[in-house]
N, C-alpha and C. Protein backbone atom coordinates (compact mmCIF):
# COMPACT_ATOMS: atom_id res chain seq x y z
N UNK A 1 -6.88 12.50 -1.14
CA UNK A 1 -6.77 11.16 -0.62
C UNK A 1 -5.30 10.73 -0.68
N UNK A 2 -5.05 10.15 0.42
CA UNK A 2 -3.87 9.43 0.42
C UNK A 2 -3.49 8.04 0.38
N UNK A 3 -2.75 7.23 0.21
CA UNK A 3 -2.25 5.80 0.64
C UNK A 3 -1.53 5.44 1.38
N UNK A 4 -2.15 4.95 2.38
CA UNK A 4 -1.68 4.62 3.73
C UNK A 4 -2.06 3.04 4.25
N UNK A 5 -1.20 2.73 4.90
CA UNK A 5 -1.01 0.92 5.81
C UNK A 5 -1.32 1.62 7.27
N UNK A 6 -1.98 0.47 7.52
CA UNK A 6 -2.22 0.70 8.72
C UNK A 6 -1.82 -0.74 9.23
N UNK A 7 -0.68 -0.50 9.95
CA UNK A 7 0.38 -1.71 10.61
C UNK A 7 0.07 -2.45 11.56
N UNK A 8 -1.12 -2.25 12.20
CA UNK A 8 -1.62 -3.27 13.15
C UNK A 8 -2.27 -4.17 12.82
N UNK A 9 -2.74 -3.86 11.70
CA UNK A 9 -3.51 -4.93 10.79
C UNK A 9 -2.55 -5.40 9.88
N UNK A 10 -1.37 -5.00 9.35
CA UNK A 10 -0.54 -5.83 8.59
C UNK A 10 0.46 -6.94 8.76
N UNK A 11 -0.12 -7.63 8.25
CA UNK A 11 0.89 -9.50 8.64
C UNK A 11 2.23 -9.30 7.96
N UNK A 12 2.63 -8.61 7.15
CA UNK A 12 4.35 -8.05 6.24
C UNK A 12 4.28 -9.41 5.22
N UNK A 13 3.55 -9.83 4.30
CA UNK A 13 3.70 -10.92 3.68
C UNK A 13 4.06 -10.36 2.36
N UNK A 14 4.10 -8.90 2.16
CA UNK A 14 4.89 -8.09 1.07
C UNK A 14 3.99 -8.19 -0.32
N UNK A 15 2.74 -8.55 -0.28
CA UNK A 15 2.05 -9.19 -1.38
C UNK A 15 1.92 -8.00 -1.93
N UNK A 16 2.16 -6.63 -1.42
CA UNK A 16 1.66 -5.21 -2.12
C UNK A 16 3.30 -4.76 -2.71
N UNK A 17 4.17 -4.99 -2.12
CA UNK A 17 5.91 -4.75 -2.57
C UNK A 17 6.12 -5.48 -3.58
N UNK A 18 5.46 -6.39 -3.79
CA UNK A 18 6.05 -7.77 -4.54
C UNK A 18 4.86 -7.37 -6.16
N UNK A 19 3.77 -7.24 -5.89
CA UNK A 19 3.19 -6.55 -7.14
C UNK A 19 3.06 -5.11 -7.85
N UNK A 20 3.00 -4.66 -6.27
CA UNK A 20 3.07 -3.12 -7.08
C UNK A 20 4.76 -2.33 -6.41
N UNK A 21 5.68 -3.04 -7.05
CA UNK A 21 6.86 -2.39 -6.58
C UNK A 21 7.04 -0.42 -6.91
N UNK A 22 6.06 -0.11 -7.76
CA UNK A 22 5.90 1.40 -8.03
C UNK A 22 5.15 2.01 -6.86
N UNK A 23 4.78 1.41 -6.08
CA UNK A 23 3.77 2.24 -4.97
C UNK A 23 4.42 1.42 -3.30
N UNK A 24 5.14 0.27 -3.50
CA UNK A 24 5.66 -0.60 -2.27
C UNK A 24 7.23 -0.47 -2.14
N UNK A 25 7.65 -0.24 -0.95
CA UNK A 25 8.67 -1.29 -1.00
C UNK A 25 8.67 -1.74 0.17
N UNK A 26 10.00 -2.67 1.06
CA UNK A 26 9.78 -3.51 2.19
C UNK A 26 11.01 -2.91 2.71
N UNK A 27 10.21 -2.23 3.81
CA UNK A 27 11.25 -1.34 5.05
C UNK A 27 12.49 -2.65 5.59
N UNK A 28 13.27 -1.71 6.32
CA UNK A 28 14.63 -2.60 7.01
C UNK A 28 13.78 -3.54 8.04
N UNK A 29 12.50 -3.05 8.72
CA UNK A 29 11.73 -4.12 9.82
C UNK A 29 11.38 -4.87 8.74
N UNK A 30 10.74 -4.98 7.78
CA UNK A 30 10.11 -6.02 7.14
C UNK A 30 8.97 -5.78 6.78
N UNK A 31 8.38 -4.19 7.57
CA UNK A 31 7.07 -3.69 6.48
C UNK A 31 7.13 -3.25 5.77
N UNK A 32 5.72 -2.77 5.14
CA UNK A 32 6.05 -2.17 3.23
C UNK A 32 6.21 -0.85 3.98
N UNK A 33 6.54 0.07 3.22
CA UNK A 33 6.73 1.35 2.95
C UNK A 33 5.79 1.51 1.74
N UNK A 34 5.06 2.60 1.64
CA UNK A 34 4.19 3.85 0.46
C UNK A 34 5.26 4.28 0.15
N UNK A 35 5.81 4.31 -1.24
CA UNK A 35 6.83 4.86 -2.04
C UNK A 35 5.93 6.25 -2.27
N UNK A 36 4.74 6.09 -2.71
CA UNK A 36 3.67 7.18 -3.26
C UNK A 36 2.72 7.33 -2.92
N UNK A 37 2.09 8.27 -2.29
CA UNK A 37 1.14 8.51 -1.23
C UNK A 37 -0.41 8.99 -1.99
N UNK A 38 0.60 9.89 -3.19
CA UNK A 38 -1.22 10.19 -3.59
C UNK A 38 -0.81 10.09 -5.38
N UNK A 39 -1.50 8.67 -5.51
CA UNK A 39 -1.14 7.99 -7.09
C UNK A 39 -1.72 8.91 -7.51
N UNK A 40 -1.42 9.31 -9.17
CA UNK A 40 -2.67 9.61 -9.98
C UNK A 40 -3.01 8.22 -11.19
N UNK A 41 -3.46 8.88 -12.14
CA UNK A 41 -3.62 7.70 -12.87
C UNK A 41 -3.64 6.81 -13.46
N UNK A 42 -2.36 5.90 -13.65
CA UNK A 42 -2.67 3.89 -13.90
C UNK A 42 -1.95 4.04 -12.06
N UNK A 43 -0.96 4.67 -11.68
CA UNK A 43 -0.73 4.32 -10.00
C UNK A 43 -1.67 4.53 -9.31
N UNK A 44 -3.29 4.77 -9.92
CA UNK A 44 -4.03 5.29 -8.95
C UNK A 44 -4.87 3.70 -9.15
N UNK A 45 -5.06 3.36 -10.03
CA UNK A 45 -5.50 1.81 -10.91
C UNK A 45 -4.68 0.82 -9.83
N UNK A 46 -3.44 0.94 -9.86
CA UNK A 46 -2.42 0.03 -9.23
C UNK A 46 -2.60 -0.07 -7.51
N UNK A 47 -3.04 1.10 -7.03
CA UNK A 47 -3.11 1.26 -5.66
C UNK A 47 -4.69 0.98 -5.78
N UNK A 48 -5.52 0.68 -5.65
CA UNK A 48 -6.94 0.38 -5.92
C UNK A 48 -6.60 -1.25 -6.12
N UNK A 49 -6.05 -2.00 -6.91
CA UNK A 49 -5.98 -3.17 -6.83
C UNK A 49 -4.92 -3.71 -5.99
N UNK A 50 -3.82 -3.04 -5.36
CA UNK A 50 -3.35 -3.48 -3.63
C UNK A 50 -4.52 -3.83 -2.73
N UNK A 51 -5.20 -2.08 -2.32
CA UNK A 51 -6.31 -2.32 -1.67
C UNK A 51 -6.98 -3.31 -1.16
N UNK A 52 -7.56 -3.72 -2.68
CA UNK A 52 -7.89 -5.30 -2.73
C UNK A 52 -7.68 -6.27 -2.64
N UNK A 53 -6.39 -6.54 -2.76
CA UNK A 53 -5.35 -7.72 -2.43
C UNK A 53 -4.67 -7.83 -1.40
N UNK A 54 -4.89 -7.13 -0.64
CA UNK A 54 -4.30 -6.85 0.72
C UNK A 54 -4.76 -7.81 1.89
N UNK A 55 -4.59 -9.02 2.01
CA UNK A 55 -4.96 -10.00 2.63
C UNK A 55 -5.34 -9.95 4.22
N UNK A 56 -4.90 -8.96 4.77
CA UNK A 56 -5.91 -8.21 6.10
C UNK A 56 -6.35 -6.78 6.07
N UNK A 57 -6.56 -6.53 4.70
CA UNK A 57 -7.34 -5.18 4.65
C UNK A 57 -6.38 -4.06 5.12
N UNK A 58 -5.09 -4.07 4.89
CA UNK A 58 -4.51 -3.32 5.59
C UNK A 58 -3.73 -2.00 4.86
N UNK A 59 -4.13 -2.00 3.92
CA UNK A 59 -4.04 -0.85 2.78
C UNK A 59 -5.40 0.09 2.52
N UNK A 60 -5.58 1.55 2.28
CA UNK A 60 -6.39 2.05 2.28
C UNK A 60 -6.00 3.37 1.70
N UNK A 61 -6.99 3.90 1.10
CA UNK A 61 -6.74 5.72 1.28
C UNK A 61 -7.85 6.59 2.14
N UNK A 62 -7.04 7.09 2.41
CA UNK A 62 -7.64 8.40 3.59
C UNK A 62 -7.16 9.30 3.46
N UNK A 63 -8.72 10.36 3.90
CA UNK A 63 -9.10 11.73 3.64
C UNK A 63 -7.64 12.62 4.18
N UNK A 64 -7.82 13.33 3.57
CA UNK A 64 -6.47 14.40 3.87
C UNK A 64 -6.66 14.95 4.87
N UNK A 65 -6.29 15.48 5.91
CA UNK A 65 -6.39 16.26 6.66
C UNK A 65 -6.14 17.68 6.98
């Protein structure tokens, strides 16, 4: 599993950069960037509660390919 934004759904209000600066940061456009794609464990805790806080659902992990 990975951690991935999916930018059509993201408004850039940075609420995932601004709490989890270990897994966010905020690109030169103004979206976040995934510092870390596949947390393990308290970054895996930390990315699980982005997820959730992600005010248009726009954080997720997905299957590897």
């Amino acid at each position: 599993m990975r951690l991935v934004i999916n930018y059509k759904k993201c408004r850039r209000a940075a609420q995932c950069s601004y709490l989890h600066p270990e897994l966010f940061k905020v690109g030169e456009t103004g979206a976040p960037v995934v510092l870390v794609e596949q947390p393990g464990g308290e970054l895996r805790d930390a990315a699980e509660e982005a997820i959730e806080l992600c005010p248009n659902g726009a954080i997720s992990f997905e299957e590897e390919k």
